[in-house]
Every structure is written in C-alpha cells, then in structure tokens.
Protein backbone atom coordinates (compact mmCIF):
# COMPACT_ATOMS: atom_id res chain seq x y z
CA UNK A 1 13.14 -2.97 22.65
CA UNK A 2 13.93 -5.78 25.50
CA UNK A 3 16.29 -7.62 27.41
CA UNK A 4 14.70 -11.11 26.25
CA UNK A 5 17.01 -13.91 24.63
CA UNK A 6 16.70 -13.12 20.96
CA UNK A 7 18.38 -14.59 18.39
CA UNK A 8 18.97 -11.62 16.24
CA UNK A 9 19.71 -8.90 18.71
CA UNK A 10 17.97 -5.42 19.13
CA UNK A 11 20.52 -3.33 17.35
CA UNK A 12 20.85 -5.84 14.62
CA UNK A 13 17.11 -5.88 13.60
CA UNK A 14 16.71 -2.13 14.13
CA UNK A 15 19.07 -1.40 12.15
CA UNK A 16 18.20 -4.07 9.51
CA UNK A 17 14.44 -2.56 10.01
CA UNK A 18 15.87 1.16 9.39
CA UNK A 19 17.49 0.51 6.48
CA UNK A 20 15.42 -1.98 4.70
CA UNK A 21 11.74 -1.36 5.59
CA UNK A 22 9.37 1.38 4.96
CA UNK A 23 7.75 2.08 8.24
CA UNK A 24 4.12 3.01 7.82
CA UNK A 25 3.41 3.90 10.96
CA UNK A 26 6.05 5.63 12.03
CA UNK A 27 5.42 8.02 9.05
CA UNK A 28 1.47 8.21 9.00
CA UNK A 29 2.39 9.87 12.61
CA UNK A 30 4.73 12.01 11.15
CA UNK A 31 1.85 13.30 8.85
CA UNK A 32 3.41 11.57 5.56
CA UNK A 33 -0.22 10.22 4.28
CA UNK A 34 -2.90 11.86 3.03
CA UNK A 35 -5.84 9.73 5.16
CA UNK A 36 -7.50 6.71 3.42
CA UNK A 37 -11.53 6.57 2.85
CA UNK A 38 -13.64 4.54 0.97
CA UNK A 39 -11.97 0.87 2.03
CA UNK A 40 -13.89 1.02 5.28
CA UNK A 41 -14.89 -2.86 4.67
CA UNK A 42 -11.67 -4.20 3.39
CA UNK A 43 -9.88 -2.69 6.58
CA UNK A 44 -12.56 -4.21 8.00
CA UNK A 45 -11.58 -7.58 6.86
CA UNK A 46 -8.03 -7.10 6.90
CA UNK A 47 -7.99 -6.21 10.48
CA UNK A 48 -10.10 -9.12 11.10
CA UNK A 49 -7.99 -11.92 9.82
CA UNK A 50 -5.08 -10.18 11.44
CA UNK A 51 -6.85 -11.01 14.38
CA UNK A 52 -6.93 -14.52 14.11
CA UNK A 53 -4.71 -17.48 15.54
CA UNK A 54 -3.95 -19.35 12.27
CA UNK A 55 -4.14 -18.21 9.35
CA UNK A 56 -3.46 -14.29 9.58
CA UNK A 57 -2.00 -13.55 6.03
CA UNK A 58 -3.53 -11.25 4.15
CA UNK A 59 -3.57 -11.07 0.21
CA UNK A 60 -5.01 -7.89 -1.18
CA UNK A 61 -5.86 -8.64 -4.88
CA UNK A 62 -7.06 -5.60 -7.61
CA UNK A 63 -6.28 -4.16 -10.45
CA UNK A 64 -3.28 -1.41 -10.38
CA UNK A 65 -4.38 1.83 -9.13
CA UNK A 66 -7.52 0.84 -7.12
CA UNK A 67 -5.19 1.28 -3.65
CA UNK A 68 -3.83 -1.61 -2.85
CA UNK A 69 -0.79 -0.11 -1.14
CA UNK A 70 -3.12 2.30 0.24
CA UNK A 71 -4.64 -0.33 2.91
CA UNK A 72 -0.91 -0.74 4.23
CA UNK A 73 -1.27 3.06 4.96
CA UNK A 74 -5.01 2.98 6.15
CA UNK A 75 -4.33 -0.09 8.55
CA UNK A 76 -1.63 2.38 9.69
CA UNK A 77 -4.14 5.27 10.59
CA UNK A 78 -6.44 2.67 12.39
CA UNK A 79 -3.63 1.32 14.62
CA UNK A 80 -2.37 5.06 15.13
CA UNK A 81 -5.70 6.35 15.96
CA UNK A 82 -6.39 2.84 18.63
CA UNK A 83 -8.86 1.79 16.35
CA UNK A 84 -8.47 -1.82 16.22
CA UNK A 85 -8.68 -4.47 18.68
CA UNK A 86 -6.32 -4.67 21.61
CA UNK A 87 -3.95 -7.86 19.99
CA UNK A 88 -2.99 -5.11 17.60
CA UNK A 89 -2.85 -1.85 19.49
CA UNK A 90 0.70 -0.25 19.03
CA UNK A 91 1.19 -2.79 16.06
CA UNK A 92 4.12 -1.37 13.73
CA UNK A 93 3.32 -2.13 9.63
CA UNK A 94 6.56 -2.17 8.06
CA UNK A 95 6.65 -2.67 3.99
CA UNK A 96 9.73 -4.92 3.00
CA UNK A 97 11.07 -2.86 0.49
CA UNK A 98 12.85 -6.12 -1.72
CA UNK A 99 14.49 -3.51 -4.22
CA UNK A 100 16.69 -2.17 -0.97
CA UNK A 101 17.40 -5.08 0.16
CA UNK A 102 18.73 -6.53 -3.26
CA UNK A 103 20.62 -3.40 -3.89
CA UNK A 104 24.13 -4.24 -4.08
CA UNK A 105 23.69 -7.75 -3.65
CA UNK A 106 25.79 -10.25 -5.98
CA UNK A 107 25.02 -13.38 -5.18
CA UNK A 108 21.44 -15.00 -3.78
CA UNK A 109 23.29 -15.23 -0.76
CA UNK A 110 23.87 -12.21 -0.05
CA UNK A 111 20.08 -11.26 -0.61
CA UNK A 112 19.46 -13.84 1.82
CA UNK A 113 21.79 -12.73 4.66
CA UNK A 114 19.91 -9.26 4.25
CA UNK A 115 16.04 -10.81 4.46
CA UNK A 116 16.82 -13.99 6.69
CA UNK A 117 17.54 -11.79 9.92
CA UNK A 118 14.75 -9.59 9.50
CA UNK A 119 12.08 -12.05 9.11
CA UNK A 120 13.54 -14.19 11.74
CA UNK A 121 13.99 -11.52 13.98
CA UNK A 122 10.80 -10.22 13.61
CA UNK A 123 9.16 -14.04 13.80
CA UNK A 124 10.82 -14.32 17.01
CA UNK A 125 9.54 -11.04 18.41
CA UNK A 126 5.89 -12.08 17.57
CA UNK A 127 5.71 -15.10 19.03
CA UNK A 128 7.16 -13.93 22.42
CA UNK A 129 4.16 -12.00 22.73
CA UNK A 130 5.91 -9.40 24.59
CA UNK A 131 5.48 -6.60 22.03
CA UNK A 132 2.84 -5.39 20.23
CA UNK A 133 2.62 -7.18 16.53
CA UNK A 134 5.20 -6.12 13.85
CA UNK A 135 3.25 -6.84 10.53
CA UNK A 136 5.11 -7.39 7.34
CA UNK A 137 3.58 -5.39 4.05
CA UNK A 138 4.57 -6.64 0.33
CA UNK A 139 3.94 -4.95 -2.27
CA UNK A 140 3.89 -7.46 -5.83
CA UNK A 141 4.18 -10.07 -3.62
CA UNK A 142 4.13 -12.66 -6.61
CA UNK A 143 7.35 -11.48 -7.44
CA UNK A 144 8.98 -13.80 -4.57
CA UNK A 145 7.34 -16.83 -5.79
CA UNK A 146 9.43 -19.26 -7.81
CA UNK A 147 7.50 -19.24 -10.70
CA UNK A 148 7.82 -15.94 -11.72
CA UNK A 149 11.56 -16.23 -13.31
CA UNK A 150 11.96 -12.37 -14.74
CA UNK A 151 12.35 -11.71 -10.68
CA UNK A 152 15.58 -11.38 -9.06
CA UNK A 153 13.29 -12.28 -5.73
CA UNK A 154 12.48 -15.34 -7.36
CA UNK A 155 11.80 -18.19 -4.74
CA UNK A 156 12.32 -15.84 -2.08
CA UNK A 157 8.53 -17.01 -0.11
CA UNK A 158 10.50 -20.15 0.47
CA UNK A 159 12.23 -17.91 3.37
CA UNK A 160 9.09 -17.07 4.65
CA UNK A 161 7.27 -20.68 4.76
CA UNK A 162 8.47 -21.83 8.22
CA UNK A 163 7.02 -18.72 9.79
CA UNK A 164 3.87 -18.41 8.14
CA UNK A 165 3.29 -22.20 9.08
CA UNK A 166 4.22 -21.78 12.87
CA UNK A 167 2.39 -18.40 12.75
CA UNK A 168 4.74 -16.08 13.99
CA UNK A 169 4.00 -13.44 11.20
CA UNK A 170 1.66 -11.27 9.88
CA UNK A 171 2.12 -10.79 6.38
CA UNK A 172 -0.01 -8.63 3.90
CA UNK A 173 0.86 -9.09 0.47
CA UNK A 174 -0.78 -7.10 -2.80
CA UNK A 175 -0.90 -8.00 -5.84
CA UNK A 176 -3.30 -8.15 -8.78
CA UNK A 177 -6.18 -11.24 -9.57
CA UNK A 178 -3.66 -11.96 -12.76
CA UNK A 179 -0.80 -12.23 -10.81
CA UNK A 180 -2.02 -14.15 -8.12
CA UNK A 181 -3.76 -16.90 -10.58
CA UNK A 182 0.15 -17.17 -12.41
CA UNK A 183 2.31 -17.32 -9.71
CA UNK A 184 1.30 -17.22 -5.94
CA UNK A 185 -1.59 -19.95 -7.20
CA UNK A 186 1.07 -22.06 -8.44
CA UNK A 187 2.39 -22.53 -4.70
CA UNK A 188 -0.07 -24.11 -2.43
CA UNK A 189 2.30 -24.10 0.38
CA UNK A 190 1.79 -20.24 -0.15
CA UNK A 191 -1.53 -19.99 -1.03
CA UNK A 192 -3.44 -21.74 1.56
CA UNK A 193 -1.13 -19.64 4.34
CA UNK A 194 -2.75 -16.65 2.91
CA UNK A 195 -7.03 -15.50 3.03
CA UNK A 196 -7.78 -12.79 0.15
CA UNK A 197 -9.32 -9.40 0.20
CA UNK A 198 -10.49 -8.40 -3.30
CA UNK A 199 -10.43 -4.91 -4.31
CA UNK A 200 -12.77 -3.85 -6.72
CA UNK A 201 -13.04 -0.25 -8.66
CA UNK A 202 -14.62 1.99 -7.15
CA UNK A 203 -17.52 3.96 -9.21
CA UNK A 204 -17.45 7.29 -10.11
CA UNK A 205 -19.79 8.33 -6.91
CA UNK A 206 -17.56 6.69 -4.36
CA UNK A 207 -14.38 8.09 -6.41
CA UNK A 208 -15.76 11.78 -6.44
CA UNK A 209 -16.26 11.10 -2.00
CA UNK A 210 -12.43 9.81 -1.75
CA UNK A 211 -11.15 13.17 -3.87
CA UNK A 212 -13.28 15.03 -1.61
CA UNK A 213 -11.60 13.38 1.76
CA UNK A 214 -8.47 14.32 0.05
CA UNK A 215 -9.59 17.68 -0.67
CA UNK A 216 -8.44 19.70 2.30
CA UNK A 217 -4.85 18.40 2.01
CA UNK A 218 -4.92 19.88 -1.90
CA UNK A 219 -6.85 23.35 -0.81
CA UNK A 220 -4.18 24.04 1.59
CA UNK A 221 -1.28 22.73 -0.69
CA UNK A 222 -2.47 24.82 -3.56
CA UNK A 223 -3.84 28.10 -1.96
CA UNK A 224 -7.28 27.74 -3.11
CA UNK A 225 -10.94 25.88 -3.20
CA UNK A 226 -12.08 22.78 -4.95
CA UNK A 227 -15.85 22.70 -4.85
CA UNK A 228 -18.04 19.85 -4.99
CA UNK A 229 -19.07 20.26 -8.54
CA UNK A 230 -15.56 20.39 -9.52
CA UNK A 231 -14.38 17.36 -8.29
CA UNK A 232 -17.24 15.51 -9.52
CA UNK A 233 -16.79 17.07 -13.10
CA UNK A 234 -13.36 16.52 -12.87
CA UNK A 235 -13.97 12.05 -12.05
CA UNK A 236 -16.38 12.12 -14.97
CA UNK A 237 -14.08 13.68 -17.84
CA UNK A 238 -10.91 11.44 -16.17
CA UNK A 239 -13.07 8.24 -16.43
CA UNK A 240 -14.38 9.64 -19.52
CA UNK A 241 -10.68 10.14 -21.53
CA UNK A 242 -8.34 7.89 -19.34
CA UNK A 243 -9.13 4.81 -19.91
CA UNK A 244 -6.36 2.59 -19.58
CA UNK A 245 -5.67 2.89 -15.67
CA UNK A 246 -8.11 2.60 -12.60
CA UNK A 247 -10.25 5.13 -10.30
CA UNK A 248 -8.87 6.37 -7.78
CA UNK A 249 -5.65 6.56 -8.96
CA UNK A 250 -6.66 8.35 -11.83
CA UNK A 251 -8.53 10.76 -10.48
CA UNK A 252 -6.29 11.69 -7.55
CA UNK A 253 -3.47 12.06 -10.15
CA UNK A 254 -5.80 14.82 -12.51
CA UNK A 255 -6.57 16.65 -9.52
CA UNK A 256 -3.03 17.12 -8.56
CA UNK A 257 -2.39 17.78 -12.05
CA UNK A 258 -4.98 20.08 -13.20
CA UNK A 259 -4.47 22.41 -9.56
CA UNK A 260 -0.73 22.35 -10.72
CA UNK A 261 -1.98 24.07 -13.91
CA UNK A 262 -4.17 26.53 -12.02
CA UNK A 263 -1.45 27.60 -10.52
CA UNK A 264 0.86 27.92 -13.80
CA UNK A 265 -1.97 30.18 -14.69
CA UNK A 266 -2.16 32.46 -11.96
CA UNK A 267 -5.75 30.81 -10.78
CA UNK A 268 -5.84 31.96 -6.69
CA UNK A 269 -9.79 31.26 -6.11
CA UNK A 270 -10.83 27.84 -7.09
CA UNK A 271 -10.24 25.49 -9.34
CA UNK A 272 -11.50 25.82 -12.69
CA UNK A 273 -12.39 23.97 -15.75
CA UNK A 274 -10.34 24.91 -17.72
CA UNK A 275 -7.14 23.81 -15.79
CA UNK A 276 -9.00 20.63 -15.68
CA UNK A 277 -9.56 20.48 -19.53
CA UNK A 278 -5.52 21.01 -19.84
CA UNK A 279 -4.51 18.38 -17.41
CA UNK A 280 -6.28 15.90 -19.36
CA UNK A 281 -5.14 17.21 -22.53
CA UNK A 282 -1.48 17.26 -21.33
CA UNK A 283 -2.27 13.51 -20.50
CA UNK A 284 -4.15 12.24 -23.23
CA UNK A 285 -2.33 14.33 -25.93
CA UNK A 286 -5.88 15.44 -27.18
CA UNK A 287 -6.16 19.26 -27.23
CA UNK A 288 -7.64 20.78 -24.29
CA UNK A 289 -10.54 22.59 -26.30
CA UNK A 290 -11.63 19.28 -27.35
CA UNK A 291 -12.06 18.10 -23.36
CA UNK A 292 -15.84 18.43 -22.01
C-alpha cells in the first residue's frame, strides 16, 4: 500500500481489513451484486457530502427493507464504474462487520484492540491524502451508541469521535428514523458529525422498474422470461398480501420465490401466475387459490 510512516503498519491493517470488513468494492467487481436502480438521487446526495471538507458522514435513515444497505453497494458500482468525482475515484467502501469483530471477544477490551487499529489505521491513511478514500459503511449504526444497552457495541462511537471531529473518515451509517430519534439523537457529539439521507418507500411504479433492472440477472438464473406484465402483477398482489415489510424488499424476495416455484413445477418459458399465487401463499399461509 506504501512506504509512508504509519502507525498501524500495512500488513497489520490488511489483514485487520480482510478479516473484519466486508469489502464492497472489491466484490461488486467480482460480480457479487445484482446493480442498484431507483436511488439515483440519494447516491446523488451521498456522493455529494462525501465530497465535502467537514462534515462528510453520512446517515441513511428508512424503514427496513427500502435498501438501505443497498446504497453501500450502489456507491460501490459508481466508484467502480469512475462515476463520481475525482476525490473519490478508486475509493474502497468497506462495511465494518461489528458481529466479526466481537466474535470471540471476552472482555470490552478485547473488542477494542480489534476496532481501535482499524479505524486508526484507516484515519491515518485518509488524511495523508496519498490514497484514494477508504470509506467506512455501518449497518444499525445506533447499535454503537451508548444508549442503546441490549448492544454488546454499546458506546463503541466513542472510538470513532476523534476522527470524525478531525475529519479523517468517511463514515456511512444506516439505520431507521426510530432508531436514530432513540439513540444516535441522544448523542450530539454524534449527531451533528453526521448529515442524513432519508429513504422513503418506493411506490409500486418505481418498485415494478427496480424488479425489472433486476430482471436479467433472474432470467438467466432461472432459465426463463419474466415479462413486463408479470412483474408488475406480481408488486401489486405482494403489496396487496404482505403487508408488514417494505417495497423493494418485498418484492425482490416474491420474485425469487415464486421463479423458485416455477421451477419446482417444471415451468421452462416464463413465469406464470400461478407460481406467483403459491409464493405468496407459501408466505402468507393463505391458500394459493385465494391469491388474485
């Protein structure tokens, strides 16, 4: 990586990175992702306070399954595709994966002897500016504060205050609205480090375009077609019988679902109805005959 001074050496914080992180990047250009649409305006945003001097924390905030997580992978595909701004060309978006780096841990200090090095020796990376960016992704990232007890991570965003003060990270957290207002809210010296991207649920128009960006990925998975009427048929009965979780979550889940039973039933053409009827059955527990 380079020959520069650093505190926590190369080896150290690769290694640390390897077996810690979840590197986005690295896997969206191994073809891990299925590509993001839809978010075109929050990437928008995100990229542009990512850009700036001060203050370039991001906190994504939305209910679960509107795709949070998914703007860690779509910030990915911009950067890998040279689709953002030169500060951030070559960036790497690494999620800190907290549950690996507790695993095995028995005391708080050993948690912190995992985390400290990383973020320090990332920090120290950043502000050399002799790299591209290396931009932190957390995923329930009110589970670090200190007011959120039932966390083993409790407190943890203490570790991360110096750095977000001086700068020297980029940090996007998710989490949802409730969250936030309990816990990350209760920390100003959090808070006001961060700017906030709101995710809202998408309708059933802009759902039915995002299954259909995913489509080709499914069509060659499965073995057969997925036509326009069908995906749009399929949104409306999801929305229409799953009602406790979000779009597009929901609606990416019945698709994989209900060409999973197409396949059970020998279906090699297209999708069909009737597949669709018995994923949402299987789901809901309401008989399939009963879904239209």
């Amino acid at each position: 990586m380079t020959t520069a001074p650093f505190v926590i050496s190369d080896d150290e914080l690769n290694g640390l990175i390897a077996r810690y992180t979840r590197d986005f990047t690295a896997q969206d250009r191994e073809g891990k992702f299925d590509p993001i649409s839809g978010r075109d305006s929050e990437l928008q945003n995100l990229v542009l306070i990512l850009l700036q001097r001060l203050r370039k924390n991001v906190m994504l905030l939305g209910p679960a399954g509107v795709g949070k997580t998914a703007l860690f992978v779509g910030l990915s595909q911009l950067i890998n595709a040279g689709k953002v701004p030169k500060q951030l060309q070559n960036a790497r978006v690494i999620e800190l994966e907290m549950s690996m780096i507790g695993a095995g841990s028995s005391t708080r200090a050993d948690l912190e002897g995992r985390l400290i090095p990383i973020v320090k020796g990332v920090a120290e990376r950043n502000a050399s500016g002799l790299f591209p960016p290396i931009i932190f992704c957390i995923d329930e990232i009110h589970q670090l504060m200190i007011s959120f007890k039932a966390s083993s991570y409790s407190g943890i965003a203490d570790l991360l205050k110096p750095y977000l003060t001086n700068g020297d990270l980029y940090v996007v957290g998710a989490t949802t609205a409730e969250e936030y207002d309990d816990y990350v809210k209760q920390e100003p010296a959090i808070d006001r480090r961060f700017q906030k991207v709101n995710l809202d649920v998408p309708d059933l128009a802009m759902t039915a375009s995002i299954l259909r960006y995913l489509r080709p990925n499914f069509e060659k998975h499965y073995g057969f077609k997925i036509t326009d009427e069908t995906i749009e048929r399929l949104v409306k009965l999801t929305d229409r019988y799953i009602r406790n979780r979000n779009n597009p979550d929901k609606s990416i889940i019945m698709m994989d679902q209900a060409c999973a039973h197409a396949t059970m039933r020998g279906i090699t053409d297209e999708l069909d109805n009737d597949s669709i009827a018995a994923a949402i059955g299987a789901e809901t527990g309401i008989n399939k005959l009963a879904v239209g």
